[in-house]
Structures are given as structure tokens and as C-alpha cells.
N, C-alpha and C. Protein backbone atom coordinates (compact mmCIF):
# COMPACT_ATOMS: atom_id res chain seq x y z
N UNK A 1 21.19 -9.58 21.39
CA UNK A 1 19.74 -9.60 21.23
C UNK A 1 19.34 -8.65 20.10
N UNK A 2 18.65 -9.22 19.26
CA UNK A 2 17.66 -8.41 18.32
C UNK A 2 16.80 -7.69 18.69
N UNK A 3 16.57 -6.28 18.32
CA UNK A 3 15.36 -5.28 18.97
C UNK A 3 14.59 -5.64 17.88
N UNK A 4 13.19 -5.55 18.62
CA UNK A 4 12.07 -5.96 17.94
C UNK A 4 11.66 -4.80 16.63
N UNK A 5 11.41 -5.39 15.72
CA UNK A 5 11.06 -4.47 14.60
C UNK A 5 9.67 -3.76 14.99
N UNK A 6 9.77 -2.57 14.31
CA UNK A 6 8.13 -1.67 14.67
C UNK A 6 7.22 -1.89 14.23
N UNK A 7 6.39 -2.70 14.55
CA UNK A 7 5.00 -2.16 14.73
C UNK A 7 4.33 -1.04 13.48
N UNK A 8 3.67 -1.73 12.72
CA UNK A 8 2.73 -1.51 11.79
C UNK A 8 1.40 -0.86 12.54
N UNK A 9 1.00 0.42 12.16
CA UNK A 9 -0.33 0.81 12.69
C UNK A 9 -0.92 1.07 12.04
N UNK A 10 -2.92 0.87 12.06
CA UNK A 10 -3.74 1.33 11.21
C UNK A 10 -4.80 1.99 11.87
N UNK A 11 -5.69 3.06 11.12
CA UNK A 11 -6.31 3.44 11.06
C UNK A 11 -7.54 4.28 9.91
N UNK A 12 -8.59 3.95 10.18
CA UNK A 12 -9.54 4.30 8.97
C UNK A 12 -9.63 6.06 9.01
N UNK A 13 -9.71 6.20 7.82
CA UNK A 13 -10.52 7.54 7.75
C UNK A 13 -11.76 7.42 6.99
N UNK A 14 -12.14 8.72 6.79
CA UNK A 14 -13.50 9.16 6.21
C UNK A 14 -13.87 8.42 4.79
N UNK A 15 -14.54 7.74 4.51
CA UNK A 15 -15.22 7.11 3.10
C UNK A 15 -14.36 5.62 3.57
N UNK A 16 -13.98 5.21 4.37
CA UNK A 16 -13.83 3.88 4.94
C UNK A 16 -12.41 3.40 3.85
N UNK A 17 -11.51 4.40 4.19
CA UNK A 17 -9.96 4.10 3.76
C UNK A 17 -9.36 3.66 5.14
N UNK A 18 -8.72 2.59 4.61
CA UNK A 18 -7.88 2.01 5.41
C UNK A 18 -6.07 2.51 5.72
N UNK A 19 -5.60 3.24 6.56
CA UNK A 19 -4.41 3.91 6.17
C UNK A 19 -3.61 3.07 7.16
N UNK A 20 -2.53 2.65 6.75
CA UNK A 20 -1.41 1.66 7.45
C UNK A 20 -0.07 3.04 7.58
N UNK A 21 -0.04 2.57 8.57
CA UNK A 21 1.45 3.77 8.71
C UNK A 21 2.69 2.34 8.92
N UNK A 22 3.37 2.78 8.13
CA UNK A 22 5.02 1.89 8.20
C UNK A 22 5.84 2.42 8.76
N UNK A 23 6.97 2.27 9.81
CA UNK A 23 8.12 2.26 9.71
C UNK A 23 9.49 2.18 9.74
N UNK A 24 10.52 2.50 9.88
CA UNK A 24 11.72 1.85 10.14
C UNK A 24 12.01 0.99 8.72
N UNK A 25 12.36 -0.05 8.07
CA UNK A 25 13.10 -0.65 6.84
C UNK A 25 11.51 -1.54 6.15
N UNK A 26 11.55 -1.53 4.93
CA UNK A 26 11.07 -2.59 4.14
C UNK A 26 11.61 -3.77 3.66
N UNK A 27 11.77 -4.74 4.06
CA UNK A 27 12.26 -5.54 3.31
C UNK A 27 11.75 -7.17 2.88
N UNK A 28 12.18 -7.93 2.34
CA UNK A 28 10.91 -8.84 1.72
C UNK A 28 9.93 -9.76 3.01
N UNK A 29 10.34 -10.00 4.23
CA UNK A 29 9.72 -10.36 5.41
C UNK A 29 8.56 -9.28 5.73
N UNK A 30 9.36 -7.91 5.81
CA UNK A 30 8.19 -6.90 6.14
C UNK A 30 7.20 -6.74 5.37
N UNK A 31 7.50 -7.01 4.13
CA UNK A 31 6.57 -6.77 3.07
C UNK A 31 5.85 -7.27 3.35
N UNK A 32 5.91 -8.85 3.29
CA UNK A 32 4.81 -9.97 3.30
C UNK A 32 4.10 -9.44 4.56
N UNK A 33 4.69 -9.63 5.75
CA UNK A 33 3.59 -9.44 6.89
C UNK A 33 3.10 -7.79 6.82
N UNK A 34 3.13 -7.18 6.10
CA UNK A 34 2.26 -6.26 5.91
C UNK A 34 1.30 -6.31 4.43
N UNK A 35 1.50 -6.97 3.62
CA UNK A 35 0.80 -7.35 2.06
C UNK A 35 -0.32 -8.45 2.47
N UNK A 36 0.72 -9.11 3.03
CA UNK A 36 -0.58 -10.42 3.72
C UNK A 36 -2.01 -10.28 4.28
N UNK A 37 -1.90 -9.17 4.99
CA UNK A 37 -3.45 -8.66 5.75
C UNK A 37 -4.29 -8.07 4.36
N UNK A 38 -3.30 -7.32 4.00
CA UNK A 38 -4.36 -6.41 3.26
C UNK A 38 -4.62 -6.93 2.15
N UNK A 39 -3.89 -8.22 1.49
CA UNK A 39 -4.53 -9.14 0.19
C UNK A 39 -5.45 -9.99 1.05
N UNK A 40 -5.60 -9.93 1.74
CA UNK A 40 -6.99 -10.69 2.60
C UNK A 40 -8.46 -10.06 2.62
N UNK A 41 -7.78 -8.68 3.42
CA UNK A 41 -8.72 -7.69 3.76
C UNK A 41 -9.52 -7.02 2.02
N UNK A 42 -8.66 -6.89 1.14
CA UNK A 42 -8.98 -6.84 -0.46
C UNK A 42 -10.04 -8.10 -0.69
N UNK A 43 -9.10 -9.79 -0.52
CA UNK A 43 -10.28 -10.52 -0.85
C UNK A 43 -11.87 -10.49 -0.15
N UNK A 44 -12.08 -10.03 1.20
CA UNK A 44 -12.91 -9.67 1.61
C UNK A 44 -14.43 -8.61 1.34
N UNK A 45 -13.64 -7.79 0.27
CA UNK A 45 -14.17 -6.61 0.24
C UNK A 45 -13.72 -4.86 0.49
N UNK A 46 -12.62 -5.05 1.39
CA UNK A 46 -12.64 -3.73 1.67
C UNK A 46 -11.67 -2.66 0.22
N UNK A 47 -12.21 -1.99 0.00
CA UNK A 47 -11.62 -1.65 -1.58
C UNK A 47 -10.28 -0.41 -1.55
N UNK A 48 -10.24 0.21 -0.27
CA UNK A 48 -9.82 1.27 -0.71
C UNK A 48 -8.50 1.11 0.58
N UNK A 49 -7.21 1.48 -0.05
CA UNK A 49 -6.73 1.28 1.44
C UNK A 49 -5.12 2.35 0.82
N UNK A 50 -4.43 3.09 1.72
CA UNK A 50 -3.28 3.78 1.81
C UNK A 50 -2.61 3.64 2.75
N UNK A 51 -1.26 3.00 1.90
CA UNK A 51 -0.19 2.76 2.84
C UNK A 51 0.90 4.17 2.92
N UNK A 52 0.97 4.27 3.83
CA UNK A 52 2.02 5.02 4.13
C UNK A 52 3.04 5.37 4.57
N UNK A 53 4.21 5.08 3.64
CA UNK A 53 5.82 5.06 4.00
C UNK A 53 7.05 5.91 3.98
N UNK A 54 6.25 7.34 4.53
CA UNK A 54 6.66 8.16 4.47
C UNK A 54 8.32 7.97 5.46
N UNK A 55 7.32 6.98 6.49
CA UNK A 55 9.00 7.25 7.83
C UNK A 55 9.80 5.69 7.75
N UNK A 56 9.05 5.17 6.66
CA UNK A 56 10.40 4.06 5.95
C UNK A 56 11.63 4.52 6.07
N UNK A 57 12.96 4.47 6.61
CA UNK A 57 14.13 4.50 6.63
C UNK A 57 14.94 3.91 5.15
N UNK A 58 14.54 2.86 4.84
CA UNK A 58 15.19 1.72 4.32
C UNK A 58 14.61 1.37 3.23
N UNK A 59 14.26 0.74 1.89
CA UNK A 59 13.68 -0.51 1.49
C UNK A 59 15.26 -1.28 1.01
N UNK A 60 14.91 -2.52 0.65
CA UNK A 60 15.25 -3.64 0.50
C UNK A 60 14.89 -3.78 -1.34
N UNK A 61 15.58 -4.21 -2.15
CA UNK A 61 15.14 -4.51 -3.38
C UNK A 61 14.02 -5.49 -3.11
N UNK A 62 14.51 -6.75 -2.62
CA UNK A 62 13.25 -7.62 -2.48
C UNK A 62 11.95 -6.97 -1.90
N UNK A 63 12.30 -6.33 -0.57
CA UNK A 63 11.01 -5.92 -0.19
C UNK A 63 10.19 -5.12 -1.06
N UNK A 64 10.73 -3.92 -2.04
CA UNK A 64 10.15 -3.81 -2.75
C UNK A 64 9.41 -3.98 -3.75
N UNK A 65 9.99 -5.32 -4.16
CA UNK A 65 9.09 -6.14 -5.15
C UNK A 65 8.30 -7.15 -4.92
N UNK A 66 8.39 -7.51 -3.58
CA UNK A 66 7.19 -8.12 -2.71
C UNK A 66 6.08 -7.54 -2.27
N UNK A 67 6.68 -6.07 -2.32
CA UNK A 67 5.19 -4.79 -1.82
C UNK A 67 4.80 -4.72 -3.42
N UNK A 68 5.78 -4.23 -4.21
CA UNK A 68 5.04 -3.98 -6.13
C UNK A 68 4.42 -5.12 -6.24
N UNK A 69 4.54 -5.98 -6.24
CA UNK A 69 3.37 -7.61 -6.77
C UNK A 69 2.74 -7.26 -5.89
N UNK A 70 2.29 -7.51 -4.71
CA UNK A 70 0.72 -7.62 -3.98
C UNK A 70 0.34 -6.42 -4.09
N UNK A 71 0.95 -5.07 -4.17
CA UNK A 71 0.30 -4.23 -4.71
C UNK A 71 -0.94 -4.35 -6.23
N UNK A 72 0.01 -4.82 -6.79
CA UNK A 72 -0.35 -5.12 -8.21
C UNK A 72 -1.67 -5.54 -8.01
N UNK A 73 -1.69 -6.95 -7.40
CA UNK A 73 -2.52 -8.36 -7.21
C UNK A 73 -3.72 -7.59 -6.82
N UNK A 74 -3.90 -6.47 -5.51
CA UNK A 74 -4.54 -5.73 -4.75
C UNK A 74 -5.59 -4.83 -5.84
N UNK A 75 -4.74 -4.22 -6.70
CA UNK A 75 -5.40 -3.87 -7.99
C UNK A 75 -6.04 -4.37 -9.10
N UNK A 76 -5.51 -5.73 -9.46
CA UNK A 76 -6.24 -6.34 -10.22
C UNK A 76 -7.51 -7.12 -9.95
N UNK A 77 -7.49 -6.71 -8.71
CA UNK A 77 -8.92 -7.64 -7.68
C UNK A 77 -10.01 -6.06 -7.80
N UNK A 78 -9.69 -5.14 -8.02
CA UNK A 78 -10.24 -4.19 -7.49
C UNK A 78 -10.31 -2.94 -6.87
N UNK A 79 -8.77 -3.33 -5.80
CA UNK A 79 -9.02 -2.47 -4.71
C UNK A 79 -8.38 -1.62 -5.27
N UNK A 80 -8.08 0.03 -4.53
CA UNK A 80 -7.26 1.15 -5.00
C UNK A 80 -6.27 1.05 -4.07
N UNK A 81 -5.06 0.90 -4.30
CA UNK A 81 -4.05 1.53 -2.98
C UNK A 81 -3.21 2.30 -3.32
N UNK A 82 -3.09 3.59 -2.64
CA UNK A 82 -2.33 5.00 -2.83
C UNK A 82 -0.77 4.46 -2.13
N UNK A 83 0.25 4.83 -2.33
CA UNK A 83 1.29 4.66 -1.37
C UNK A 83 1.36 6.18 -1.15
N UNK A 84 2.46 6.22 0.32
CA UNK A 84 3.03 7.74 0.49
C UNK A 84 4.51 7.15 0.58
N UNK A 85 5.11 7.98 -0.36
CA UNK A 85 6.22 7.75 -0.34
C UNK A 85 7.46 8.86 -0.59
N UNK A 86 8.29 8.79 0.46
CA UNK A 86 9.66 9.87 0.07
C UNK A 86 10.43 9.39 -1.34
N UNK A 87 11.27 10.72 -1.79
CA UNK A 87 11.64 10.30 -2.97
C UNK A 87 12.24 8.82 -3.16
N UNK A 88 13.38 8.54 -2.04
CA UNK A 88 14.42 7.31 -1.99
C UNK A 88 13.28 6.40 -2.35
N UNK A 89 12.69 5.98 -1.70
CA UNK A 89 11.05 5.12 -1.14
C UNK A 89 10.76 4.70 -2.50
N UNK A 90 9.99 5.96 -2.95
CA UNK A 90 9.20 6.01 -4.40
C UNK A 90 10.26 5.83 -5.11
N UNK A 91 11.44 5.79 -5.20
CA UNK A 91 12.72 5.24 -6.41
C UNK A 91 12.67 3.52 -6.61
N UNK A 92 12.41 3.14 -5.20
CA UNK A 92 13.24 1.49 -4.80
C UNK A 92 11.54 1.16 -5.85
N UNK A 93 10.42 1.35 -5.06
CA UNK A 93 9.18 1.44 -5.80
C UNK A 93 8.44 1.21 -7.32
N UNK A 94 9.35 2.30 -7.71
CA UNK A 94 8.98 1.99 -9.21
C UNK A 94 10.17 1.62 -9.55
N UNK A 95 11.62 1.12 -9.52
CA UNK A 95 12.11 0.18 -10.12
C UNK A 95 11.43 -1.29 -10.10
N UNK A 96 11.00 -1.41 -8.91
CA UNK A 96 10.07 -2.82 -8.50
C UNK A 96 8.44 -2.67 -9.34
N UNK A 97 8.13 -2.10 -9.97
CA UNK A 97 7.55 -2.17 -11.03
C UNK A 97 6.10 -1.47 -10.13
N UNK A 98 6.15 -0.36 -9.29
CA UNK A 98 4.68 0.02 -8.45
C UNK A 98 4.12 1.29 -9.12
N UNK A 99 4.65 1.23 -10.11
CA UNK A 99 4.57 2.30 -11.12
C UNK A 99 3.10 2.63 -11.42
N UNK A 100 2.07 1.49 -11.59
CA UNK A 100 0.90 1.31 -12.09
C UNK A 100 -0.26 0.85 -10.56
N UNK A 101 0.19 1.27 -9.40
CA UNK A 101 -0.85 1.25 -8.78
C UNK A 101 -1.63 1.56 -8.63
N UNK A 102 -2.88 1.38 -8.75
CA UNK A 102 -4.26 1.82 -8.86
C UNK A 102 -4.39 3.52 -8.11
N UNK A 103 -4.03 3.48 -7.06
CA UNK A 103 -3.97 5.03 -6.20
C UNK A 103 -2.89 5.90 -6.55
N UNK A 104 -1.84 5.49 -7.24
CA UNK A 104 -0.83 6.14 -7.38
C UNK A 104 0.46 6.21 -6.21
N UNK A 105 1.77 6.65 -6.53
CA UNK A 105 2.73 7.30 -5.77
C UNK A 105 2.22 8.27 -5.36
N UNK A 106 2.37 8.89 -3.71
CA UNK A 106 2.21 10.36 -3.52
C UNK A 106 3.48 11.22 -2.19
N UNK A 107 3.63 12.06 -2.57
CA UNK A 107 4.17 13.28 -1.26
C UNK A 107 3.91 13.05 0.02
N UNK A 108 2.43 13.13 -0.07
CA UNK A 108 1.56 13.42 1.58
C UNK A 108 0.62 12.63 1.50
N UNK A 109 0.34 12.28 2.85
CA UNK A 109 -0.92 11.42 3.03
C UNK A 109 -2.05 12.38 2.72
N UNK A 110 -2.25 13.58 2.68
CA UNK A 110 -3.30 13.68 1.86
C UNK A 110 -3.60 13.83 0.73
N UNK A 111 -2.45 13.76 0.45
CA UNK A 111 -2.65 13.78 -1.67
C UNK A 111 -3.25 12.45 -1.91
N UNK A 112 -2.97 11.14 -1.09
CA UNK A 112 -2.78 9.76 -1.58
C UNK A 112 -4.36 9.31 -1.02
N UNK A 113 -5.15 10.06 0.05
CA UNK A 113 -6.29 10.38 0.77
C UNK A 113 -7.21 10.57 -0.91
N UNK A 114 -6.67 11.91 -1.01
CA UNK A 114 -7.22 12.51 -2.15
C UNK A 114 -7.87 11.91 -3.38
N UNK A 115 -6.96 10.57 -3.61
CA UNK A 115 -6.55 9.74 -4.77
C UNK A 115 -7.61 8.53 -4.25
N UNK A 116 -7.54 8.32 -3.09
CA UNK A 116 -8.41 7.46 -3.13
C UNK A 116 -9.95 7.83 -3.12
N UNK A 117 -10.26 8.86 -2.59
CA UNK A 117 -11.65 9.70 -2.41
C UNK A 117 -12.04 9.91 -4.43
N UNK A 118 -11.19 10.51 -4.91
CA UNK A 118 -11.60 10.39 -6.15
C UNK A 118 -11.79 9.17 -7.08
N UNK A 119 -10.94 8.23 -7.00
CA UNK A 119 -11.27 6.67 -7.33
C UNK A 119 -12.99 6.31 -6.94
N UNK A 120 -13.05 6.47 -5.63
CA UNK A 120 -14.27 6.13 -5.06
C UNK A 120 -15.49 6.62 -5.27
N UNK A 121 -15.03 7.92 -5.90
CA UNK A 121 -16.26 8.94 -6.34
C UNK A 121 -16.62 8.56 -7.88
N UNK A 122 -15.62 8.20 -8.62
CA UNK A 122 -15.37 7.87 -10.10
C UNK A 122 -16.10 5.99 -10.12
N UNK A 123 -16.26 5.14 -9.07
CA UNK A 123 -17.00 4.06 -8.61
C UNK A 123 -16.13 3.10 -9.48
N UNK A 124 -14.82 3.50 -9.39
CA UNK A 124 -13.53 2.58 -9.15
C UNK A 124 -13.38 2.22 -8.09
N UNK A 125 -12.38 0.81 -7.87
CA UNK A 125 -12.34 0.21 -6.80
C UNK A 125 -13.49 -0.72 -6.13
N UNK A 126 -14.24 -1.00 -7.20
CA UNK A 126 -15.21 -2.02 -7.16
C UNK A 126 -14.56 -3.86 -7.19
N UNK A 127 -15.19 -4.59 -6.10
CA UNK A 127 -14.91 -6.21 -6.60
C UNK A 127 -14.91 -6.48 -7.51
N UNK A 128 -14.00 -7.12 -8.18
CA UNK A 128 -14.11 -8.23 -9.18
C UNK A 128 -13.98 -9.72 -8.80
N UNK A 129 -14.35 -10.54 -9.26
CA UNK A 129 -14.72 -11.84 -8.78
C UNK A 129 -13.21 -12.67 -8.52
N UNK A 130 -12.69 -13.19 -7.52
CA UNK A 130 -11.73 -14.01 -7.13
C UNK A 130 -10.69 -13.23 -7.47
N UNK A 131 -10.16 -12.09 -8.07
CA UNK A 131 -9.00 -11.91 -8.66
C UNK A 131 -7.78 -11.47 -7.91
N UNK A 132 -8.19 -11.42 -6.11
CA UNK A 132 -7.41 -11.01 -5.50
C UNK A 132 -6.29 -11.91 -5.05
């Protein structure tokens, strides 16, 4: 028997950031069912969101470049998304090209907090029409 993979959790903070906690492995399945909501939740409106993969174990080449594109996509619509990422993490990351995400790579969830509060203050992370 296969043990069930973990469980993705979210919660908002202050200025209406969306923070996803990851963890256990990335890989191109996980990606999607975690990219999937939030290129939705982007086409919707919601602009500002931080993922955080600090207690990622694992990525996957693919998964990483399934998280770098909808990352991307997420940005070119508008939204800001910060990652948190350990060094290994942030390596697989920007080889997969997440180099240019709107929120940046960060240490700690509150640096990547930080990143998005200033985007938001700067009145980045505004809709653009269909581009998500």
C-alpha cells in the first residue's frame, strides 16, 4: 500500500496574502495539484499569494518546472508570488527557470511576507486582462 501524500495547507494573512505551506516531495503531479488552484484563484482576482517550501524534502526536475511555468503564468497575469525556499529547494528552482518571480526566492516566510506587503504597497500585483 501507498501512504497517502501530505496534505497541502493554507492560510491568509494580513493585507489578504494567501500562504500555502508544502510538504514532503515536489514533483510534476504535486506541482500541478498545487499550481492548479492558485492559477485559478490568480484568474479570479486574488493577487498576492506565498508558497512555502521550506519543509519540501524533495523536488523532482519536472516538478520544478511545472511549479517555474505556472509560477511564471501567475506573474504575467498580475499576481505576486514569493516562494520560501531552502537552499536545495531554491537550487532545483532556479535551474527550472523561477528565477524571475514576481515575489522573489526567500529564507523565511517572513522575508517572502515582506516581499509581498511591499509589491502591494508599490500597487504591483494588479489584474491584467485574461493573462492568467
Amino acid at each position: 500500500m501507498v501512504p497517502p501524500r501530505p496534505a497541502d495547507s493554507a492560510h491568509w494573512e494580513d493585507g489578504g496574502i494567501l500562504v500555502v505551506d508544502v510538504t514532503g516531495e515536489l514533483d510534476a503531479d504535486r506541482a500541478d495539484r498545487l499550481c492548479g488552484p492558485l492559477l485559478r484563484m490568480a484568474r479570479i482576482g486574488q493577487r498576492h499569494f506565498v508558497v512555502d517550501l521550506a519543509a519540501v524534502e524533495s523536488v523532482h526536475a519536472d516538478g520544478a518546472l511545472r511549479f517555474a511555468e505556472a509560477a511564471l503564468r501567475m506573474g504575467a497575469g498580475g499576481a505576486v508570488l514569493a516562494v520560501v525556499a531552502r537552499t536545495t529547494v531554491r537550487r532545483a528552482l532556479l535551474a527550472a527557470g523561477a528565477g524571475r518571480l514576481t515575489g522573489g526566492l526567500h529564507p523565511t516566510l517572513a522575508d517572502a511576507l515582506a516581499a509581498c506587503r511591499a509589491r502591494n504597497a508599490a500597487g504591483r500585483g494588479r489584474p491584467t486582462p485574461d493573462s492568467v
